[in-house]
C-alpha atoms as a PDB file:
ATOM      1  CA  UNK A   1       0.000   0.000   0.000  1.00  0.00           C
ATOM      2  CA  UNK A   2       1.579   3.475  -1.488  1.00  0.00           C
ATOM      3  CA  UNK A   3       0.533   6.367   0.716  1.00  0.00           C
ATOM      4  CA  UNK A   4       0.098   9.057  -1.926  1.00  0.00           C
ATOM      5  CA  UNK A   5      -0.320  11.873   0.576  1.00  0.00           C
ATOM      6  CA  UNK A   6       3.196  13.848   0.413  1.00  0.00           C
ATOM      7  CA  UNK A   7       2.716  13.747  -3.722  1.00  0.00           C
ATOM      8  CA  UNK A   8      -0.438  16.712  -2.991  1.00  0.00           C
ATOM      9  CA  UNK A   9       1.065  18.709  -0.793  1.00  0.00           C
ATOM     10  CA  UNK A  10      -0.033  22.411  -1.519  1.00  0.00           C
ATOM     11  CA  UNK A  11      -0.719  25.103   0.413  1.00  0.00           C
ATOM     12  CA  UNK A  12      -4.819  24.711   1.021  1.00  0.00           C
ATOM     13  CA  UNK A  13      -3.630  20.355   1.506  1.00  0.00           C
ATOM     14  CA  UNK A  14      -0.236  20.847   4.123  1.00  0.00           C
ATOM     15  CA  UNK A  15      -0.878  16.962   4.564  1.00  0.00           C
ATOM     16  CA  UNK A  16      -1.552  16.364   1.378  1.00  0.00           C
ATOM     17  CA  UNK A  17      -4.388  14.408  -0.757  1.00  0.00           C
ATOM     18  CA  UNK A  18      -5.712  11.189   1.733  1.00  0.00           C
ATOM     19  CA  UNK A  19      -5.428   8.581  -1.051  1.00  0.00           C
ATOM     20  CA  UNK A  20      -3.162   6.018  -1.209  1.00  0.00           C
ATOM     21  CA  UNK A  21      -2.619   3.223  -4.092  1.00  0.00           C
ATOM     22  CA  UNK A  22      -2.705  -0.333  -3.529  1.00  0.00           C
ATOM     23  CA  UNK A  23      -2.785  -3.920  -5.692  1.00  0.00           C
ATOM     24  CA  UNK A  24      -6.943  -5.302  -5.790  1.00  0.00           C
ATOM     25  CA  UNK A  25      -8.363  -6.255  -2.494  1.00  0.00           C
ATOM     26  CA  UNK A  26      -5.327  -5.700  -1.114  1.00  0.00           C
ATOM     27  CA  UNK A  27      -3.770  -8.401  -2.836  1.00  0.00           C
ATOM     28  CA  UNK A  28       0.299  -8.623  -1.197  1.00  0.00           C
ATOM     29  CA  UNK A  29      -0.894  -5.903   1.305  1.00  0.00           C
ATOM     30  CA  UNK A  30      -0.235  -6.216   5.325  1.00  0.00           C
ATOM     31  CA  UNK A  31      -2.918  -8.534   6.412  1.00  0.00           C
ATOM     32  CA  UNK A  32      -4.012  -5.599   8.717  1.00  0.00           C
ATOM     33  CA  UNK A  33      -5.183  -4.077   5.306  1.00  0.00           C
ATOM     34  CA  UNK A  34      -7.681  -6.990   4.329  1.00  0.00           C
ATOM     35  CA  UNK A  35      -8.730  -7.214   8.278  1.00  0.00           C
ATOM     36  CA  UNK A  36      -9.491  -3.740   8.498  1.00  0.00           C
ATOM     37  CA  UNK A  37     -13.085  -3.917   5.805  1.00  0.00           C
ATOM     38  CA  UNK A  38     -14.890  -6.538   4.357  1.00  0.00           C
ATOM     39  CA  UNK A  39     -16.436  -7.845   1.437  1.00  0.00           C
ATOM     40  CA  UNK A  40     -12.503  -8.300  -0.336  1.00  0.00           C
ATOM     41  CA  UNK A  41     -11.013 -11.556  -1.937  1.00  0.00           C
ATOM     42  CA  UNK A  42      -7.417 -10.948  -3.296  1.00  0.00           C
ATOM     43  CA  UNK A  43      -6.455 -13.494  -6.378  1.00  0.00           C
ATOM     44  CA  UNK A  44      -3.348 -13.551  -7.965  1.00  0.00           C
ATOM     45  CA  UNK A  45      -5.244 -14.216 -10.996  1.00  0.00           C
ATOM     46  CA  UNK A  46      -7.472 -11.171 -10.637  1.00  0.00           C
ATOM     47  CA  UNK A  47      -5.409  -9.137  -8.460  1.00  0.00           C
ATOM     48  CA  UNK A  48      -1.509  -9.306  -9.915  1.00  0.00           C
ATOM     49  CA  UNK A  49       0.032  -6.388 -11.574  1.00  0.00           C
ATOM     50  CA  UNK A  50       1.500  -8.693 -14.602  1.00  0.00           C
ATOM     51  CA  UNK A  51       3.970  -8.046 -16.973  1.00  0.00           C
ATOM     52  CA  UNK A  52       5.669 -10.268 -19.511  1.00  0.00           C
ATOM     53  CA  UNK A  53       8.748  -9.026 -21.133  1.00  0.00           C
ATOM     54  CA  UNK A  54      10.862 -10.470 -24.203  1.00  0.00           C
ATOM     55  CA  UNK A  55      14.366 -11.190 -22.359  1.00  0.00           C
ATOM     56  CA  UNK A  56      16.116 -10.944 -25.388  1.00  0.00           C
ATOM     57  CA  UNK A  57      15.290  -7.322 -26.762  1.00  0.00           C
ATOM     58  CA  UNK A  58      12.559  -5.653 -23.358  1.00  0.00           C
ATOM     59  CA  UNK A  59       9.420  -5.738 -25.733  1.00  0.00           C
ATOM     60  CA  UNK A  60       6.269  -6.269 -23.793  1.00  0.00           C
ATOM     61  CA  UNK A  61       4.693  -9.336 -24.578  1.00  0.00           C
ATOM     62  CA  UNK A  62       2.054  -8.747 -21.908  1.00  0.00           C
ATOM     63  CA  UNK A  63       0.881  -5.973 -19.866  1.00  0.00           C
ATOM     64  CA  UNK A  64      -1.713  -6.192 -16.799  1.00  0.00           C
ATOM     65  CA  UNK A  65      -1.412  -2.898 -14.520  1.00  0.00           C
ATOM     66  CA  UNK A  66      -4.311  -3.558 -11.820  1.00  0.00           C
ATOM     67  CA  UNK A  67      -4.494  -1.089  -9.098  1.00  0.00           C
ATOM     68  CA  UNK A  68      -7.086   0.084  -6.375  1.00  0.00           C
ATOM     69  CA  UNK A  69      -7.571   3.658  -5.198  1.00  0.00           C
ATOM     70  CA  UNK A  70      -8.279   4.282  -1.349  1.00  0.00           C
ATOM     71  CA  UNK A  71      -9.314   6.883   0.556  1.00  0.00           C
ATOM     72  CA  UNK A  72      -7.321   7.385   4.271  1.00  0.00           C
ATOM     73  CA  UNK A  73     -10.109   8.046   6.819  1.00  0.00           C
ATOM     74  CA  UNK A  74      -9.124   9.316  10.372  1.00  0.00           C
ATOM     75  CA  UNK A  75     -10.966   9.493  12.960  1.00  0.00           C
ATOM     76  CA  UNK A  76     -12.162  12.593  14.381  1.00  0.00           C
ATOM     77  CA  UNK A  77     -13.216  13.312  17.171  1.00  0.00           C
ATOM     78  CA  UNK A  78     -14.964  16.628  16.610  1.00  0.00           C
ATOM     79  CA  UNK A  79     -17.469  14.748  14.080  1.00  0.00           C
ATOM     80  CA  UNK A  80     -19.895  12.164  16.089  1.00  0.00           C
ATOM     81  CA  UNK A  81     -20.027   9.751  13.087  1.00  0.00           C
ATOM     82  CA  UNK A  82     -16.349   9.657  12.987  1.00  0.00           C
ATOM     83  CA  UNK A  83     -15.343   9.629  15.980  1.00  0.00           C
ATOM     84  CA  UNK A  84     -15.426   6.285  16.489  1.00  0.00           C
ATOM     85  CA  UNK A  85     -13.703   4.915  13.836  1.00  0.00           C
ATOM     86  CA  UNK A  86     -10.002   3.354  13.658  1.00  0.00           C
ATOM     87  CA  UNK A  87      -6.988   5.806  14.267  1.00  0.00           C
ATOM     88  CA  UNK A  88      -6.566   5.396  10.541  1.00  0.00           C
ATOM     89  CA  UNK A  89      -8.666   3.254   8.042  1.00  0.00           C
ATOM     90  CA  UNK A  90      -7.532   2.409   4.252  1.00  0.00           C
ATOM     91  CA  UNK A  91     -11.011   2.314   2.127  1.00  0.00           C
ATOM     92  CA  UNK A  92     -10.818   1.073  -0.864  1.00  0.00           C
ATOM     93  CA  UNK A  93     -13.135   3.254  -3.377  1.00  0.00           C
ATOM     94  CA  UNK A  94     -12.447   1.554  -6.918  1.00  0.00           C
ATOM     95  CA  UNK A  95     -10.066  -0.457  -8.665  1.00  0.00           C
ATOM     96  CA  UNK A  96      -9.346  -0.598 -12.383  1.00  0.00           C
ATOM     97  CA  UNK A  97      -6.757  -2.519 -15.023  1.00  0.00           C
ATOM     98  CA  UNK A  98      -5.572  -1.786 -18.461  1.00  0.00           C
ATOM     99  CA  UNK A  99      -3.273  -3.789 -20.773  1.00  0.00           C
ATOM    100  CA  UNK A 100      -3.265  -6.818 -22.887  1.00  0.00           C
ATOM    101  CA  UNK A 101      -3.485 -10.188 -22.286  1.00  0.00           C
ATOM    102  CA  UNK A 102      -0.627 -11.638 -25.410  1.00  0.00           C
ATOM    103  CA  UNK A 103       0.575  -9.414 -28.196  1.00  0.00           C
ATOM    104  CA  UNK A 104      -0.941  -8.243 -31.244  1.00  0.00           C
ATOM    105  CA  UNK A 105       0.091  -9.930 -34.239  1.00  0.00           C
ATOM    106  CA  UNK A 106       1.917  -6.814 -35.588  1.00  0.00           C
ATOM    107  CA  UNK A 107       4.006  -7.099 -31.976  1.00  0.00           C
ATOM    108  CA  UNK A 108       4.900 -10.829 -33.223  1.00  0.00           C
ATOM    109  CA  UNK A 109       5.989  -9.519 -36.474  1.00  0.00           C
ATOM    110  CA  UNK A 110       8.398  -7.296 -34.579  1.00  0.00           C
ATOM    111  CA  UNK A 111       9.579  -9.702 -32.030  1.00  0.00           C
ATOM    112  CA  UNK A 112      10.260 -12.250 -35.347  1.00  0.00           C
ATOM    113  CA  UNK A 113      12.233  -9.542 -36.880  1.00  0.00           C
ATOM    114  CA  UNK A 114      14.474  -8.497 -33.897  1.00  0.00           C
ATOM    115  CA  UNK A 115      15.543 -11.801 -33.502  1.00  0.00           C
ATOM    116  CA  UNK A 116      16.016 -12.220 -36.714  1.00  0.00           C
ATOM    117  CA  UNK A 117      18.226  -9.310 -37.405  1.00  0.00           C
ATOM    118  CA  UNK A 118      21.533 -10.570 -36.531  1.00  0.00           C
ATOM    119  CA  UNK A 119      21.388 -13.571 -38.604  1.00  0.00           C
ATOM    120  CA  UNK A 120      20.458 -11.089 -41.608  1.00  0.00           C
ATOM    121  CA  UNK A 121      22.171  -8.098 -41.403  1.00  0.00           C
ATOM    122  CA  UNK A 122      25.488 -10.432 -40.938  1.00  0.00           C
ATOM    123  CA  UNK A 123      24.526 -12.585 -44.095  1.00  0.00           C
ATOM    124  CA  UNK A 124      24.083  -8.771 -45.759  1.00  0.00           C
ATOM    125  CA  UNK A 125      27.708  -7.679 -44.652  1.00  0.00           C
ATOM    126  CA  UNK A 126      29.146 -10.846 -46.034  1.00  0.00           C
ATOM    127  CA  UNK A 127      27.427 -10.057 -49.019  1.00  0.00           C
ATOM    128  CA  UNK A 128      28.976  -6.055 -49.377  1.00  0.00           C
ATOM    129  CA  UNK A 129      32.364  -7.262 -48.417  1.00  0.00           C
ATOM    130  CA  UNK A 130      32.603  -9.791 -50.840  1.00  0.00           C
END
């Protein structure tokens, strides 16, 4: 769980925004997280921020970003229906994902080219020296 608070600092926020990021559900988060609300299930499968990279040239293959905004809550005394809540609470208000699943076929194509590149272009020198 990222506390996003010192990003928003500004004059009218001195403490900054109360949001901080997190996987889905809490997924890898402090059990203290997961405790703290209910109605959450974290799944790898679901939950996982996943990337899949081509270790021979960095290409994504596959891209999953999941993350889940939350709001931090504290309690206040001052305000009757907050005053009894937790010292601090992390609710979660929404989580979304972007990304691909497996390439496109034109990031195939380029992935078949790269890797074919060194067998070429040195069949092309031998070519021009001779």
């Amino acid at each position: 769980v990222f506390n996003m608070e010192p990003c928003k600092v500004t004059p009218d926020t001195p403490r900054g925004s109360p949001i901080a990021l997190s996987w889905p559900h809490f997924y890898q988060a402090d059990p203290s997280f997961l405790a703290a609300v209910s109605g959450l299930n974290p799944n790898k499968e679901k939950h996982q921020f996943y990337l899949d990279v081509s270790p021979e040239f960095g290409i994504p293959l596959a891209v999953r970003p999941r993350l889940q905004i939350n709001a931090i809550i504290r309690k206040d005394k001052d305000i009757e229906s907050m005053s009894k809540f937790a010292d601090e609470l992390i609710l979660p208000l929404l989580w979304v994902q972007d990304g691909f699943s497996e390439p496109s076929q034109d990031m195939l194509d380029l992935v078949k080219f790269c890797l074919a590149a060194p067998h070429r272009f040195s069949l092309i020198g031998g070519i021009i020296l001779a």
